[in-house]
C-alpha atoms as a PDB file:
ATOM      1  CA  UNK A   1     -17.316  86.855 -75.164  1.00  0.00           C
ATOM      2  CA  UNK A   2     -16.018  84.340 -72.814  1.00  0.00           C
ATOM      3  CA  UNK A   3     -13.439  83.120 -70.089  1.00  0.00           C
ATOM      4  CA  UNK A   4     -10.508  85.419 -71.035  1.00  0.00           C
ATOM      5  CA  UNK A   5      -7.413  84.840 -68.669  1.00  0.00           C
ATOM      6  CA  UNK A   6      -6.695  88.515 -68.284  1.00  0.00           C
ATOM      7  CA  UNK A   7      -5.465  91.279 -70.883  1.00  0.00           C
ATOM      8  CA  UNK A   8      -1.383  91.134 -71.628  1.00  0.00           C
ATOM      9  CA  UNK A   9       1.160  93.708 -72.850  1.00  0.00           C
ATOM     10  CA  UNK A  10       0.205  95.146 -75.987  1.00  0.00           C
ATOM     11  CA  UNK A  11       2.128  94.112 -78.944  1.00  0.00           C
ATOM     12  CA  UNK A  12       2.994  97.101 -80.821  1.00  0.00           C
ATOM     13  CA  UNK A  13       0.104  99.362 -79.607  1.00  0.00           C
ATOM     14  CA  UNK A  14      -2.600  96.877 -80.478  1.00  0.00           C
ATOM     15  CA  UNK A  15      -3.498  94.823 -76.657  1.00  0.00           C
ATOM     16  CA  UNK A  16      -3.348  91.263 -77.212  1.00  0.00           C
ATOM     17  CA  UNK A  17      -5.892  88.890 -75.048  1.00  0.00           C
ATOM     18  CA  UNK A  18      -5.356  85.231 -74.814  1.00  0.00           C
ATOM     19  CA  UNK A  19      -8.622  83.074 -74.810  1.00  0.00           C
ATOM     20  CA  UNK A  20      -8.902  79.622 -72.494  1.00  0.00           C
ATOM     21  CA  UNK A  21     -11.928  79.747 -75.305  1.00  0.00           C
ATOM     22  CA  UNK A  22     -10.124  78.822 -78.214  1.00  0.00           C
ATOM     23  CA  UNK A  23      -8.342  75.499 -78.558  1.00  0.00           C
ATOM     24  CA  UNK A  24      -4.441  74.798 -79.457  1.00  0.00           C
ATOM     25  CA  UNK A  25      -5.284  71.268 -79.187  1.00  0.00           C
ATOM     26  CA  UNK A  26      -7.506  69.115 -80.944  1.00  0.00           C
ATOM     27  CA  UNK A  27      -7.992  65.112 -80.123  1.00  0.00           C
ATOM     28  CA  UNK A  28      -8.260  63.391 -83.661  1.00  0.00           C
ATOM     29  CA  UNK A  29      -7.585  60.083 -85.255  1.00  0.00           C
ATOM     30  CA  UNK A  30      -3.881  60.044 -86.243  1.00  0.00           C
ATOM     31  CA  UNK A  31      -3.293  56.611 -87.438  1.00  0.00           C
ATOM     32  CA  UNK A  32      -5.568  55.015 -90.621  1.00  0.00           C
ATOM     33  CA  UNK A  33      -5.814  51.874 -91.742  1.00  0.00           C
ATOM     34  CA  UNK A  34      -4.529  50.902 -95.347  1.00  0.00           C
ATOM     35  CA  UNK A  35      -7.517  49.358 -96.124  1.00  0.00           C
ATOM     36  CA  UNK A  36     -10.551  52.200 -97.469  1.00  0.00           C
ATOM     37  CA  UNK A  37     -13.143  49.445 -96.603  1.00  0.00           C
ATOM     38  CA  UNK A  38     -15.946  50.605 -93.794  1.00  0.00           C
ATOM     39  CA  UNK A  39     -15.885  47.925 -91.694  1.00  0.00           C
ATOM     40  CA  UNK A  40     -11.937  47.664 -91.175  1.00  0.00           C
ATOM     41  CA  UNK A  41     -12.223  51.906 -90.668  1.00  0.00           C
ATOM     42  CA  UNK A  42     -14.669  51.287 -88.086  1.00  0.00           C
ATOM     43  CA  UNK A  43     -12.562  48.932 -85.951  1.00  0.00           C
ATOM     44  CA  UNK A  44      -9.382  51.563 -86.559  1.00  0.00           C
ATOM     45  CA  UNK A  45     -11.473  54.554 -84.753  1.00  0.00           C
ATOM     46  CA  UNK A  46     -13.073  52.179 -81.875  1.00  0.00           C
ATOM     47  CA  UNK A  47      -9.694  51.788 -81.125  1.00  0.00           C
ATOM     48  CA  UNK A  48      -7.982  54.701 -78.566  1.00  0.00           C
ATOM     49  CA  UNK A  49      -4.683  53.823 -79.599  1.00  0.00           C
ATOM     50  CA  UNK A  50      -5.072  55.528 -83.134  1.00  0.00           C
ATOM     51  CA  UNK A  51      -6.450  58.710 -82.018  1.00  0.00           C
ATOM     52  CA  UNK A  52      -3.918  61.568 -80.801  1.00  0.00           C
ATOM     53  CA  UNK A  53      -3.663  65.392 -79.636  1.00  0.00           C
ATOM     54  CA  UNK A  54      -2.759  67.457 -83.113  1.00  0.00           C
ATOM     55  CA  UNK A  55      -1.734  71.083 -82.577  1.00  0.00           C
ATOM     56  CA  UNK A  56      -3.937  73.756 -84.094  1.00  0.00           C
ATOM     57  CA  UNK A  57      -2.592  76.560 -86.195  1.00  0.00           C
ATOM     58  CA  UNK A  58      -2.657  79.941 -84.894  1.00  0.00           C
ATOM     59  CA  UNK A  59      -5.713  81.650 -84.540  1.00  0.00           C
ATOM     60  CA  UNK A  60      -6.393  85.434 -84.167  1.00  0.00           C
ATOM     61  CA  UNK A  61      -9.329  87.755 -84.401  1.00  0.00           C
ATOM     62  CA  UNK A  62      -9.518  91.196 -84.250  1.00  0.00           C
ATOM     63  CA  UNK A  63     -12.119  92.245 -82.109  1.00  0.00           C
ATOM     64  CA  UNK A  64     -12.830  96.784 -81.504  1.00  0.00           C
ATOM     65  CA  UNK A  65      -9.188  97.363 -80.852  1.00  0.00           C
ATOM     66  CA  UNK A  66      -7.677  94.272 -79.113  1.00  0.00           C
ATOM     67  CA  UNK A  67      -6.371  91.052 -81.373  1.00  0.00           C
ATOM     68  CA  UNK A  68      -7.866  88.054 -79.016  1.00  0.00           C
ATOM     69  CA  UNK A  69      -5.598  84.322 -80.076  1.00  0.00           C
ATOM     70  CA  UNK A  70      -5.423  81.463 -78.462  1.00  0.00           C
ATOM     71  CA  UNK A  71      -2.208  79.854 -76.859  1.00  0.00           C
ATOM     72  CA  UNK A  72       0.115  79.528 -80.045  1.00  0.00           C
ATOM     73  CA  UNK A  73      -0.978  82.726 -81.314  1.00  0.00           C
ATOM     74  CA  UNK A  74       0.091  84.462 -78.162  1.00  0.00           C
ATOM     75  CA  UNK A  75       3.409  82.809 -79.033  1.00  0.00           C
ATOM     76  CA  UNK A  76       3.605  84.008 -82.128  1.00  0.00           C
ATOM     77  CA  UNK A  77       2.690  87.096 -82.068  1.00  0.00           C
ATOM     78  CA  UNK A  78       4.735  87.841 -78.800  1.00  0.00           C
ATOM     79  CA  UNK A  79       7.842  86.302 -80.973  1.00  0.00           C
ATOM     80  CA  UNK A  80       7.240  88.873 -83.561  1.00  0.00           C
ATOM     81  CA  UNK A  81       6.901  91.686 -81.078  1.00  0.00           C
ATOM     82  CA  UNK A  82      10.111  90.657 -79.592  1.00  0.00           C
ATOM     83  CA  UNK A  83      12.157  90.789 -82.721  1.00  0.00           C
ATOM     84  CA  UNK A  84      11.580  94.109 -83.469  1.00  0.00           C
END
């Protein structure tokens, strides 16, 4: 399934793993030119100084019994637990 970094405490009886294997970050273009024309568009994403790290929402499977998430969803979900 892959590289998980070890099982945690279980949010309200269900164990929660956190995966290395799913992203919370995602490298993506973050600034766009106003022109739409190819050629300008092209020079925008050569250039390293329009492209940033975006967070990625949440993500959480359920997998047999365990819910396996990546970094934010281990936030969340311990958050949750927390407050109740």
């Amino acid at each position: 399934m892959g590289d998980f970094s070890g099982m945690f405490r279980a949010a309200m009886g269900v164990p929660v793993v956190r995966s290395s294997m799913i992203p919370s970050w995602e490298h993506r273009q973050v600034r766009f030119p106003r022109s739409k024309r190819k050629r300008i568009r092209r020079k925008w994403r050569k250039n390293r100084a329009n492209w940033g790290r975006v967070l990625l929402p949440p993500v959480m499977y359920q997998i047999g019994g365990q819910f396996i998430v990546n970094e934010a969803g281990y936030r969340l979900v311990m958050e949750v637990a927390d407050g109740q």
